[in-house]
C-alpha atoms as a PDB file:
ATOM      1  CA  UNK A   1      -7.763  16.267 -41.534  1.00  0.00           C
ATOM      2  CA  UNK A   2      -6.247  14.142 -39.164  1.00  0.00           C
ATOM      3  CA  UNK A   3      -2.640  12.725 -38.319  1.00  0.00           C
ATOM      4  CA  UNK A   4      -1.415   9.358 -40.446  1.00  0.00           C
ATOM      5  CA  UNK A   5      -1.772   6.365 -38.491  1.00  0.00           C
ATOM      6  CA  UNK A   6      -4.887   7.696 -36.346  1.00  0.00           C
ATOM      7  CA  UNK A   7      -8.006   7.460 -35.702  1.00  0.00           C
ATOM      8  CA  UNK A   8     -10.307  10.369 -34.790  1.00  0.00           C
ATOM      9  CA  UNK A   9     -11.726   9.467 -30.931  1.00  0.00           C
ATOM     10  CA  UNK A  10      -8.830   7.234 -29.925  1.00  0.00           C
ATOM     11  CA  UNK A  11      -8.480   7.536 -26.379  1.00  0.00           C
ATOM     12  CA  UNK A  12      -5.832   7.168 -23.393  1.00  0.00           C
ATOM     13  CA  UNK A  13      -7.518   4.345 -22.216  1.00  0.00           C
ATOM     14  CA  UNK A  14      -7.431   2.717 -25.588  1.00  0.00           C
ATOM     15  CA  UNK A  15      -3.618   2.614 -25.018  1.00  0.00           C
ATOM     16  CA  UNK A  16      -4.121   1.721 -21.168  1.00  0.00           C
ATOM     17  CA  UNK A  17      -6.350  -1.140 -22.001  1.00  0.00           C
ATOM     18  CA  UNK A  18      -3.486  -2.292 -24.455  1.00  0.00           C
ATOM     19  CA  UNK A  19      -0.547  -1.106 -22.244  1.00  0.00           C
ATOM     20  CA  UNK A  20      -1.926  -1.253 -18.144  1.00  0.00           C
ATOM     21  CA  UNK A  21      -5.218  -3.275 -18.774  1.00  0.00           C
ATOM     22  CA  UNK A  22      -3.676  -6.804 -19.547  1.00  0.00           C
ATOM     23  CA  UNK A  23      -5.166  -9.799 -17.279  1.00  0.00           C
ATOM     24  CA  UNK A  24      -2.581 -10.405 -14.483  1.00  0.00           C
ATOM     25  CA  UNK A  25      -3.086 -14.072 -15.119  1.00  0.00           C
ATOM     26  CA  UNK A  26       1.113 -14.311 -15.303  1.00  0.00           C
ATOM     27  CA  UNK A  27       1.765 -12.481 -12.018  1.00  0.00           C
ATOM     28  CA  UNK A  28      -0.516 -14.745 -10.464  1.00  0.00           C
ATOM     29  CA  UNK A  29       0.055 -17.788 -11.657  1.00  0.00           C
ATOM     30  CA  UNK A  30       4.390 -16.458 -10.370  1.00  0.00           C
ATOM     31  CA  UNK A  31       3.397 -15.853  -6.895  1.00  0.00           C
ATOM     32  CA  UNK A  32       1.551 -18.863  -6.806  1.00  0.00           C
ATOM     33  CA  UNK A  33       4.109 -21.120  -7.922  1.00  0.00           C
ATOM     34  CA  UNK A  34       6.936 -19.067  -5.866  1.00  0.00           C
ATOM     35  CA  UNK A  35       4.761 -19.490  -2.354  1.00  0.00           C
ATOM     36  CA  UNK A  36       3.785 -23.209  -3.547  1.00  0.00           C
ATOM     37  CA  UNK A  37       7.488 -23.824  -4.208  1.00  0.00           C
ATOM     38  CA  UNK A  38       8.497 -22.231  -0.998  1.00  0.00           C
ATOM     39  CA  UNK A  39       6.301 -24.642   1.032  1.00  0.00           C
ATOM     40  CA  UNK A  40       6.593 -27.512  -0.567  1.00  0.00           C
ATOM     41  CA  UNK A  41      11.309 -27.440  -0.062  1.00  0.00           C
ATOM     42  CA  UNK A  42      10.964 -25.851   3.367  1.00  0.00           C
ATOM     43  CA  UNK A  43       8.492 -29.568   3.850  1.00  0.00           C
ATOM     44  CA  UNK A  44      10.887 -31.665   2.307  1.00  0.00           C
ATOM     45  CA  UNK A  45      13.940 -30.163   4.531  1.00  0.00           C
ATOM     46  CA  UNK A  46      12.577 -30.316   8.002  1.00  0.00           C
ATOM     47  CA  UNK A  47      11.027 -33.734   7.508  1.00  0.00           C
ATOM     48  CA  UNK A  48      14.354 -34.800   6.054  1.00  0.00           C
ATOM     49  CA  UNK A  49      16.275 -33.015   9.108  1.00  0.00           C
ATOM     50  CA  UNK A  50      14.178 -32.298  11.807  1.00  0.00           C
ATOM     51  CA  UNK A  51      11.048 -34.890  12.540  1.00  0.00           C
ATOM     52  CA  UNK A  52      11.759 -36.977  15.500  1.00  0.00           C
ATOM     53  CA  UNK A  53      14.538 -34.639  16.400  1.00  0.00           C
ATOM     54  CA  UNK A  54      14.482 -31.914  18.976  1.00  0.00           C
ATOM     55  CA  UNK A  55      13.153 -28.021  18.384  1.00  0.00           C
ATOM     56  CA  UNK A  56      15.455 -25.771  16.540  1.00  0.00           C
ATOM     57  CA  UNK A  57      15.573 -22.373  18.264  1.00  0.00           C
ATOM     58  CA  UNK A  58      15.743 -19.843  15.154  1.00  0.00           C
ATOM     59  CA  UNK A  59      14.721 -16.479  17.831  1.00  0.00           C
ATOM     60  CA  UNK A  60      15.146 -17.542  21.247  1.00  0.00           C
ATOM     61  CA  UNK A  61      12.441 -19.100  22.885  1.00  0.00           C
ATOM     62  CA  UNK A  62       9.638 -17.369  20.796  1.00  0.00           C
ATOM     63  CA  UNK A  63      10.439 -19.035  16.946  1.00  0.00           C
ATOM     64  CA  UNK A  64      11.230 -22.555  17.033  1.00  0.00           C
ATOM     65  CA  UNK A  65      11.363 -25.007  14.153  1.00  0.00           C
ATOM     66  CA  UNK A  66       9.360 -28.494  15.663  1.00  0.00           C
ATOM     67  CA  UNK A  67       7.680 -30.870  13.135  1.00  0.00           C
ATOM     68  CA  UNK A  68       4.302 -31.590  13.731  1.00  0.00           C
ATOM     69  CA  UNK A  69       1.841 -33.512  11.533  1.00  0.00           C
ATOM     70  CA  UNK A  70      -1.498 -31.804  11.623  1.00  0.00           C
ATOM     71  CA  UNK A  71      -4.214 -33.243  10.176  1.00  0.00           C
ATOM     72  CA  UNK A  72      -6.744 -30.353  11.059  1.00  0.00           C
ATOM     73  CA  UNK A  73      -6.708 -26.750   9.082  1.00  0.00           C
ATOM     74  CA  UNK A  74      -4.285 -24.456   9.942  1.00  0.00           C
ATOM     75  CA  UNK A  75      -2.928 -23.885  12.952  1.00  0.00           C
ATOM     76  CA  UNK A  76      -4.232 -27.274  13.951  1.00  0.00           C
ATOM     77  CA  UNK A  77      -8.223 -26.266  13.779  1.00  0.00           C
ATOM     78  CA  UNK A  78     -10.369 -28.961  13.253  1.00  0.00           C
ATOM     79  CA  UNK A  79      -8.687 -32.140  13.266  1.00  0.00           C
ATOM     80  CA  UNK A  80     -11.656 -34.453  13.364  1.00  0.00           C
ATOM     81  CA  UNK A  81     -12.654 -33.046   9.734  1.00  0.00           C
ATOM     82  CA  UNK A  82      -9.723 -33.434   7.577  1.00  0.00           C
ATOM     83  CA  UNK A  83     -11.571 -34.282   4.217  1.00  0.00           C
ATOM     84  CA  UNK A  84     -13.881 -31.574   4.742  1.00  0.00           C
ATOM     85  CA  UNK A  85     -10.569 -29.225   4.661  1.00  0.00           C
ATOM     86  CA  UNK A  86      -9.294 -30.668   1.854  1.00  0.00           C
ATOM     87  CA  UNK A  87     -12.734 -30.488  -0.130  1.00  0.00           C
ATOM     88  CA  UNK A  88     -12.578 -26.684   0.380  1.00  0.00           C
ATOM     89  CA  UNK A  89      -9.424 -26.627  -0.470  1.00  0.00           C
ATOM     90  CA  UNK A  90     -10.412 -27.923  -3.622  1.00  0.00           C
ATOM     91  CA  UNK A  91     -12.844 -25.475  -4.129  1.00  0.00           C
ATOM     92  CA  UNK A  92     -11.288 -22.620  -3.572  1.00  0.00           C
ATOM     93  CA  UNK A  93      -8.505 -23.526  -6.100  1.00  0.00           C
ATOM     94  CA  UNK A  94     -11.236 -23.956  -8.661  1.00  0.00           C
ATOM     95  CA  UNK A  95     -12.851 -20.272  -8.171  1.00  0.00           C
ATOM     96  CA  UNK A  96      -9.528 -18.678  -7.875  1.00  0.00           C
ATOM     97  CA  UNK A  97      -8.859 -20.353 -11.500  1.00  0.00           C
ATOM     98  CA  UNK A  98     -12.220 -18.877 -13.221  1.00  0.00           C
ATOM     99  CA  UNK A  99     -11.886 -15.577 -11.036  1.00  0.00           C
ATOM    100  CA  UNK A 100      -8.687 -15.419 -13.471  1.00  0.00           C
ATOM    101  CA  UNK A 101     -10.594 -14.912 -16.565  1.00  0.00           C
ATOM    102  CA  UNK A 102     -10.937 -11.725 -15.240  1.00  0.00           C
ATOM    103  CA  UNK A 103      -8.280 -10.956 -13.408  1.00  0.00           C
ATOM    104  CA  UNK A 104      -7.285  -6.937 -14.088  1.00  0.00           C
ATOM    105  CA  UNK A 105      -5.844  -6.024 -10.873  1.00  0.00           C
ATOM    106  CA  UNK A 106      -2.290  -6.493  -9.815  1.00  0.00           C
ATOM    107  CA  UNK A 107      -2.688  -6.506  -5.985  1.00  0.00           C
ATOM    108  CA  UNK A 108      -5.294  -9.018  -6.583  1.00  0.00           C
ATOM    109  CA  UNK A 109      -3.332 -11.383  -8.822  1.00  0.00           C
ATOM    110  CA  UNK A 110      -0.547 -10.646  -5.726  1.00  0.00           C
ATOM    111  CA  UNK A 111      -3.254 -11.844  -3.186  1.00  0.00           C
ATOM    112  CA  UNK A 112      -5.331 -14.314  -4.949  1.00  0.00           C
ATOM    113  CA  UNK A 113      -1.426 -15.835  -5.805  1.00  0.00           C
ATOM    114  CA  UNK A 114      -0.883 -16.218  -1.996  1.00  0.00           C
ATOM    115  CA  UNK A 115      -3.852 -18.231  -1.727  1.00  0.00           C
ATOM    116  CA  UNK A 116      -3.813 -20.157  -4.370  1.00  0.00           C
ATOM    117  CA  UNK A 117      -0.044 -21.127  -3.538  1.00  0.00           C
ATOM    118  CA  UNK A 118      -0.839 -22.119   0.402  1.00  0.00           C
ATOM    119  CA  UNK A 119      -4.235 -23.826  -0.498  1.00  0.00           C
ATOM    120  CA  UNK A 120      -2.162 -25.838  -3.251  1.00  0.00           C
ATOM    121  CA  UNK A 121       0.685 -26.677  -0.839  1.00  0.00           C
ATOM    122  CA  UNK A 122      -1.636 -27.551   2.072  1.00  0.00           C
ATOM    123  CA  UNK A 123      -3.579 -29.579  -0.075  1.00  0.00           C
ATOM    124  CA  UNK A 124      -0.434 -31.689  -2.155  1.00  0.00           C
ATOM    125  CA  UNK A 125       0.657 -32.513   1.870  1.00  0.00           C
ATOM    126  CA  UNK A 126      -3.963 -33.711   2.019  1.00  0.00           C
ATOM    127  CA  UNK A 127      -3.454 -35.930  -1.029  1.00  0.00           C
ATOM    128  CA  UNK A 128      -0.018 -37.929  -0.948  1.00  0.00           C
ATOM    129  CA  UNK A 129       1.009 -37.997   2.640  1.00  0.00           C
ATOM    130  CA  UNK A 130       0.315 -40.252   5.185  1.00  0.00           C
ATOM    131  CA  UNK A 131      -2.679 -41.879   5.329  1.00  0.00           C
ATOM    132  CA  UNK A 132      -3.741 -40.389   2.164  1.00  0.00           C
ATOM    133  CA  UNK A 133      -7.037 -40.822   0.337  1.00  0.00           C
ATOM    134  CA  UNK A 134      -7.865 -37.333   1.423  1.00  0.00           C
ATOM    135  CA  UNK A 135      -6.603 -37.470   4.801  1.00  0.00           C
ATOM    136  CA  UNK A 136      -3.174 -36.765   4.713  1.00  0.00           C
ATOM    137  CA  UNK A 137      -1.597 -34.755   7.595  1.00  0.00           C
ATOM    138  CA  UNK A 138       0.169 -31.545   6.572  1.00  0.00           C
ATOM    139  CA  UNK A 139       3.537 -30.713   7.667  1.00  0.00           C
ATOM    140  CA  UNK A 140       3.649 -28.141  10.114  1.00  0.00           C
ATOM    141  CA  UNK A 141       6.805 -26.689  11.953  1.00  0.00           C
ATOM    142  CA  UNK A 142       6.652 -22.783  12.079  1.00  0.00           C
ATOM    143  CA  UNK A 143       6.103 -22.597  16.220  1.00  0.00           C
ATOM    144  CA  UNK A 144       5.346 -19.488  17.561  1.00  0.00           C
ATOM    145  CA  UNK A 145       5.399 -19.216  21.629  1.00  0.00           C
ATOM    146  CA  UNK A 146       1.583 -18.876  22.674  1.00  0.00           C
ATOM    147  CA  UNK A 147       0.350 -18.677  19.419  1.00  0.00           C
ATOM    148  CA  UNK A 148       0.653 -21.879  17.146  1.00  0.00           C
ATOM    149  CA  UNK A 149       2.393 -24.455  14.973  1.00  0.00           C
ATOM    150  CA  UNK A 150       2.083 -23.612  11.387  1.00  0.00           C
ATOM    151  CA  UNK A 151       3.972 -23.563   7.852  1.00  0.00           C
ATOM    152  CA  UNK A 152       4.629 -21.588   4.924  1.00  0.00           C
ATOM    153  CA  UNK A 153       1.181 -22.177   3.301  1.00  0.00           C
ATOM    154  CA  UNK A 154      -0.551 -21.046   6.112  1.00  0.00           C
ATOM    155  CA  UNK A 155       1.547 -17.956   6.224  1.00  0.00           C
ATOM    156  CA  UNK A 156       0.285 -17.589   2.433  1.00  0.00           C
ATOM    157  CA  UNK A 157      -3.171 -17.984   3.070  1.00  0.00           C
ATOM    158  CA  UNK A 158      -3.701 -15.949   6.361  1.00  0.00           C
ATOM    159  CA  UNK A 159      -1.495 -13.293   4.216  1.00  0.00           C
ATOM    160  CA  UNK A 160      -3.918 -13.622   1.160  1.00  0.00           C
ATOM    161  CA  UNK A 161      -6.794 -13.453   2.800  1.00  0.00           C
ATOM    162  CA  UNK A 162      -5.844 -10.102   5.051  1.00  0.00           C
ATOM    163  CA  UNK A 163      -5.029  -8.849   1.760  1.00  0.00           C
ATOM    164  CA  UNK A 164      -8.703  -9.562  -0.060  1.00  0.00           C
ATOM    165  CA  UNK A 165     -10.167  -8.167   2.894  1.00  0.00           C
ATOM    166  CA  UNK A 166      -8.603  -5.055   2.835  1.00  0.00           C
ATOM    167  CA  UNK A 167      -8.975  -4.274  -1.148  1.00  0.00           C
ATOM    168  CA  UNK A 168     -12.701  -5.121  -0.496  1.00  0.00           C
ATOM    169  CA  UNK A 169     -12.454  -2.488   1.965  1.00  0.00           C
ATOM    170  CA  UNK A 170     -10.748  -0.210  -0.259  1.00  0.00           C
ATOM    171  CA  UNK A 171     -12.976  -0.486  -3.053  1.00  0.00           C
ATOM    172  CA  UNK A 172     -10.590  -2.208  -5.288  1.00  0.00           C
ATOM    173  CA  UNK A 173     -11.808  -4.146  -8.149  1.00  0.00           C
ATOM    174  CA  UNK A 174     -10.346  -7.458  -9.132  1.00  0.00           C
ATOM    175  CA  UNK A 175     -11.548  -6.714 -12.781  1.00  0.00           C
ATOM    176  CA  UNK A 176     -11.053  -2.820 -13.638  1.00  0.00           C
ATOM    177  CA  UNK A 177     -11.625  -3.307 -17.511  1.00  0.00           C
ATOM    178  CA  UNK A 178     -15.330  -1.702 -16.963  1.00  0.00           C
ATOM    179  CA  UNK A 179     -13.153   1.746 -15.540  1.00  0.00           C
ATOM    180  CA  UNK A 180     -10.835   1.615 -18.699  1.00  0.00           C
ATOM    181  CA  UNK A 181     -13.894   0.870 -21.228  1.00  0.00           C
ATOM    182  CA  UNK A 182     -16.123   3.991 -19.218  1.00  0.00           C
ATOM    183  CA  UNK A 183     -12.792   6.255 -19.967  1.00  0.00           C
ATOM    184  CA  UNK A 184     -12.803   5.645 -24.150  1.00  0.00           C
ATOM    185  CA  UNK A 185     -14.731   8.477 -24.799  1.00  0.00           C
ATOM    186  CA  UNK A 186     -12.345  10.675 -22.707  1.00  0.00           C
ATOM    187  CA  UNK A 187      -9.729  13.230 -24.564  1.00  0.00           C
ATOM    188  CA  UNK A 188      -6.324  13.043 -24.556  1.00  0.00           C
ATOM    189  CA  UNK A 189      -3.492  15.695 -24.807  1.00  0.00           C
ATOM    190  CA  UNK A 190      -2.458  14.305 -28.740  1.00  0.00           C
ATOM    191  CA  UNK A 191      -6.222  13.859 -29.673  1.00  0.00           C
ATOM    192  CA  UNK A 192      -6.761  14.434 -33.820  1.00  0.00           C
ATOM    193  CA  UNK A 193      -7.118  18.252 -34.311  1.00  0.00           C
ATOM    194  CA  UNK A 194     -10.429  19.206 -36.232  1.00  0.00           C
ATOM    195  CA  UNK A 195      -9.344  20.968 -39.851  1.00  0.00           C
ATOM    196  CA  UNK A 196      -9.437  24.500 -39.831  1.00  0.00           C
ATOM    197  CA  UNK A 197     -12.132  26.116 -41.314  1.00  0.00           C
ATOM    198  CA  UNK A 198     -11.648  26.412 -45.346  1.00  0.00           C
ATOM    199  CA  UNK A 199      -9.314  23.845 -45.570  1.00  0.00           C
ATOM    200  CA  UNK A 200      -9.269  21.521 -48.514  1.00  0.00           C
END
């Protein structure tokens, strides 16, 4: 006989798929919008403040605040080819939206997020600033002694990107429902107890 409510063969990851094995679709779509958001007012506030002013020493003379309108990718690459950035960027928004069909994981919602949030804020500067049709310059103003001028998207996507790298490395999956669907057949601790011989 088994216990009201139960059904014989119900397995922990039965309850993990319903508990742990949502799609991350929310926490990706929030770190997303929090890195977009973060690019886009830090954008409107130095342009406002700081273009055609001088640098703003934030840590001595290694970070400096000093507006720059790039019209390459980041850190300034490629400045002859700014629709061909901004077509990519396009694309990559597009597979990181069906990759979310999927989307299991939470350090890959955390990662894909990043991107998704700098490619969206690099690309909003592409379409509606200055000259436009494609070609606008993004804001940059993040400059780093010997290194480069960048902004916050960039930060998100160079952070994003280290990040897929090293899951792919690790062997995580972006989509573990297969691992929760191979575990239904294993026992649990509560699993229905078998009736005793001779019981009615």
């Amino acid at each position: 006989m088994t216990k009201p409510g139960r059904t014989t063969g119900e397995s922990g990851a039965d309850r993990t798929g319903r508990a742990g094995g949502r799609r991350r679709v929310p926490l990706l779509v929030a770190v997303a919008g929090a890195a977009y958001l973060l690019d886009l007012g830090s954008k409107v506030a130095v342009v406002a403040e700081l273009e055609h002013g001088a640098p703003v020493k934030v840590f001595g003379d290694w970070l400096e605040l000093r507006v720059l309108r790039n019209s390459g990718a980041a850190f300034g690459i490629g400045e002859a080819t700014t629709i061909l950035f901004t077509l990519i960027a396009v694309a990559v928004t597009v597979v990181i939206v069906r990759l979310a069909r999927k989307l299991y994981s939470a350090p890959w919602a955390i990662a894909l997020g990043l991107l998704l949030g700098g490619g969206l804020g690099n690309l909003t500067d592409r379409l509606f600033r200055t000259p436009g049709d494609f070609q606008g310059a993004v804001v940059d103003f993040l400059h780093v002694r010997g290194f480069s001028i960048m902004n916050f998207a960039d930060c998100a996507i160079v952070c994003g990107g280290i990040l897929i790298v090293l899951f792919s490395f690790l062997g995580w999956e972006l989509d573990n429902k297969d691992k929760l669907e191979r575990k239904a057949g294993e026992p649990v601790g509560d699993k229905a107890v078998a009736d005793p011989p001779g019981a009615s």
